[in-house]
C-alpha atoms as a PDB file:
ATOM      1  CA  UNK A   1      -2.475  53.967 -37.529  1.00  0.00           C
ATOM      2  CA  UNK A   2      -2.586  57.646 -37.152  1.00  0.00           C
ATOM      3  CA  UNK A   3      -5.756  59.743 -37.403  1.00  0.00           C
ATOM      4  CA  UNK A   4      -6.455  62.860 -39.252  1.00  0.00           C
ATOM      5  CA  UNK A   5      -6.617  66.031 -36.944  1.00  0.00           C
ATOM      6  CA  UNK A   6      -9.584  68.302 -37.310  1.00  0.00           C
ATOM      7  CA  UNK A   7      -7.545  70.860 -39.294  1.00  0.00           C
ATOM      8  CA  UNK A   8      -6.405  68.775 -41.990  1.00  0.00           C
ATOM      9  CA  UNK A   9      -9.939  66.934 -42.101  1.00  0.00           C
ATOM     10  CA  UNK A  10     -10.927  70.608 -43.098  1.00  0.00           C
ATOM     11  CA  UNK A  11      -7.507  71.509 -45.781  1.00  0.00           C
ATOM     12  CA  UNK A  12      -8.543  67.912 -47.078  1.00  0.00           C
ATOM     13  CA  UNK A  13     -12.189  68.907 -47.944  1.00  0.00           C
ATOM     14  CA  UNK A  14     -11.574  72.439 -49.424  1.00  0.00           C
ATOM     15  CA  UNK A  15      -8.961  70.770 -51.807  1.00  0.00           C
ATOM     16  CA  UNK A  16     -11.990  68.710 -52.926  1.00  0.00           C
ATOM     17  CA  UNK A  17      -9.886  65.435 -53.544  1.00  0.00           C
ATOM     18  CA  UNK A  18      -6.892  66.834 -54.875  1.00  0.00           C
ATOM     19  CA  UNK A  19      -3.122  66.100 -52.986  1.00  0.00           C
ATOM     20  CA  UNK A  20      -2.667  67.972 -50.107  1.00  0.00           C
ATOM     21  CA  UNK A  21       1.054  69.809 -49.494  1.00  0.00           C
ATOM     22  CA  UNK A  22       1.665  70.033 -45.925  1.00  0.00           C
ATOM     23  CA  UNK A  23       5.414  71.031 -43.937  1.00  0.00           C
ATOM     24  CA  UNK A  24       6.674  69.765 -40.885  1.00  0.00           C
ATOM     25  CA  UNK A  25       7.977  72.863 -39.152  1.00  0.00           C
ATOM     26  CA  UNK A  26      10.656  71.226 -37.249  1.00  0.00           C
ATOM     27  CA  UNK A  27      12.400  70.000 -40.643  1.00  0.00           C
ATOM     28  CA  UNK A  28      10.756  71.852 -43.337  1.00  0.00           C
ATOM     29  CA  UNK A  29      10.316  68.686 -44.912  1.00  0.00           C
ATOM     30  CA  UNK A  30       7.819  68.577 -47.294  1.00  0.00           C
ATOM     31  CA  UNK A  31       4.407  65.698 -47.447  1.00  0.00           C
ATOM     32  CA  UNK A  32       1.941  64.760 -49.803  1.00  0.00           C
ATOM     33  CA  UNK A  33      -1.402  63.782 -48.356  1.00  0.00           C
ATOM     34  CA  UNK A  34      -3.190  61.420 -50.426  1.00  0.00           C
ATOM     35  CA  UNK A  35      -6.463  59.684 -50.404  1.00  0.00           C
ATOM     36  CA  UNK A  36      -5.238  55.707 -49.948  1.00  0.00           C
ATOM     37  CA  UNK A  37      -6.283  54.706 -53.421  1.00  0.00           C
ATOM     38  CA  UNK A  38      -4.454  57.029 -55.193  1.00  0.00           C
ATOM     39  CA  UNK A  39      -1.504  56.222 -53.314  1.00  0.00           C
ATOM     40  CA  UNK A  40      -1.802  52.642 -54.042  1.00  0.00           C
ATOM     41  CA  UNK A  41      -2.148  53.096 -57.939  1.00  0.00           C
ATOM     42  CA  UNK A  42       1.246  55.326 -57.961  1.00  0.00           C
ATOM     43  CA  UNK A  43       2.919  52.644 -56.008  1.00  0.00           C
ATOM     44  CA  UNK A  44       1.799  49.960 -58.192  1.00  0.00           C
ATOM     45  CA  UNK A  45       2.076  51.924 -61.407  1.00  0.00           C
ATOM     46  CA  UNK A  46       5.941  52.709 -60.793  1.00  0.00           C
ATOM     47  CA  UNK A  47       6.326  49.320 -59.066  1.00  0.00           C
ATOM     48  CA  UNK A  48       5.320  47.256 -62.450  1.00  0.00           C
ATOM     49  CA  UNK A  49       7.122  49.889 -64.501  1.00  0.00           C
ATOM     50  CA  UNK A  50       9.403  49.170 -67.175  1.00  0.00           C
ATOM     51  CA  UNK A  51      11.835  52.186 -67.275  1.00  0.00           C
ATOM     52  CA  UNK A  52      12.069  51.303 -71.038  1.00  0.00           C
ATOM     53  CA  UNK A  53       8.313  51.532 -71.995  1.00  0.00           C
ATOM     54  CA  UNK A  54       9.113  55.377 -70.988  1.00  0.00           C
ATOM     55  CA  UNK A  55      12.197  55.467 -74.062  1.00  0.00           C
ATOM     56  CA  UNK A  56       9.078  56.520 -76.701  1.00  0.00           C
ATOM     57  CA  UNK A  57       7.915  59.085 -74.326  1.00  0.00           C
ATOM     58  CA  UNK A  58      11.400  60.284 -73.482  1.00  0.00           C
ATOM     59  CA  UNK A  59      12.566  60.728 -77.196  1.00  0.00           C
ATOM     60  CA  UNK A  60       9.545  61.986 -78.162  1.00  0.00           C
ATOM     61  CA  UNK A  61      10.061  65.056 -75.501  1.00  0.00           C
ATOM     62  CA  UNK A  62      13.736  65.475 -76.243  1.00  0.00           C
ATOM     63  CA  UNK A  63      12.797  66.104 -79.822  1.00  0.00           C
ATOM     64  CA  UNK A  64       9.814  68.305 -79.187  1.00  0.00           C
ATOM     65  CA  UNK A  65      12.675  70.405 -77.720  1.00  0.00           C
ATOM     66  CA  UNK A  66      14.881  70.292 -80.744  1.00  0.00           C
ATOM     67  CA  UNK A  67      17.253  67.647 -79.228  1.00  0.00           C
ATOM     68  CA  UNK A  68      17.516  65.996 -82.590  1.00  0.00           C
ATOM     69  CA  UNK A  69      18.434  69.328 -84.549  1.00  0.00           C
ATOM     70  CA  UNK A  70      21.385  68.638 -86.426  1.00  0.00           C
ATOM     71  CA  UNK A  71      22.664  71.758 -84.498  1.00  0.00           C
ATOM     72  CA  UNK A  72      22.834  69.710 -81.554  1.00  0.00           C
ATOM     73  CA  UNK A  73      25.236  67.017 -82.776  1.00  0.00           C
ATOM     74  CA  UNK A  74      28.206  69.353 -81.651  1.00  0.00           C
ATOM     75  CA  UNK A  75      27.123  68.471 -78.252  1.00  0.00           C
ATOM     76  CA  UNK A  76      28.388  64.755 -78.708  1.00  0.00           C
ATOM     77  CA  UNK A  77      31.842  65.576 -80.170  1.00  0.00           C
ATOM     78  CA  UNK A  78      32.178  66.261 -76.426  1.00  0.00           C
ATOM     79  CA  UNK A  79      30.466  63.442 -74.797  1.00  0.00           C
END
């Protein structure tokens, strides 16, 4: 397993727990450092997910953002 260098020890503390953005300079690929646990509760939490327990959530956004104005039925003459 790798090991933390000195410098990101230090990025790591003065985010005080929160993610940590860092950029490989040969690809400008982005990373998200995480502390362990909160990597293993995203993995599990989208790993047991049920893309249909997020339909209420979904619909409720798209019609916070007028989705289901009657306006917007022109949109699906064209679908």
């Amino acid at each position: 397993m790798a090991t933390l260098s000195a410098e990101q020890r230090n990025l790591l503390k003065q985010k005080n727990g929160e993610p940590l953005r860092l950029v490989d300079p040969d690809t400008n690929e982005e990373y998200v450092l995480v502390h362990a646990e909160v990597y293993d509760q995203l993995r599990a939490a989208l790993t047991d997910l049920d893309p249909r327990d997020l339909y209420p959530a979904l619909h409720r956004a798209l019609r916070d953002e007028g989705w289901d104005d009657p306006k917007m039925d022109e949109y699906n003459r064209y679908g």
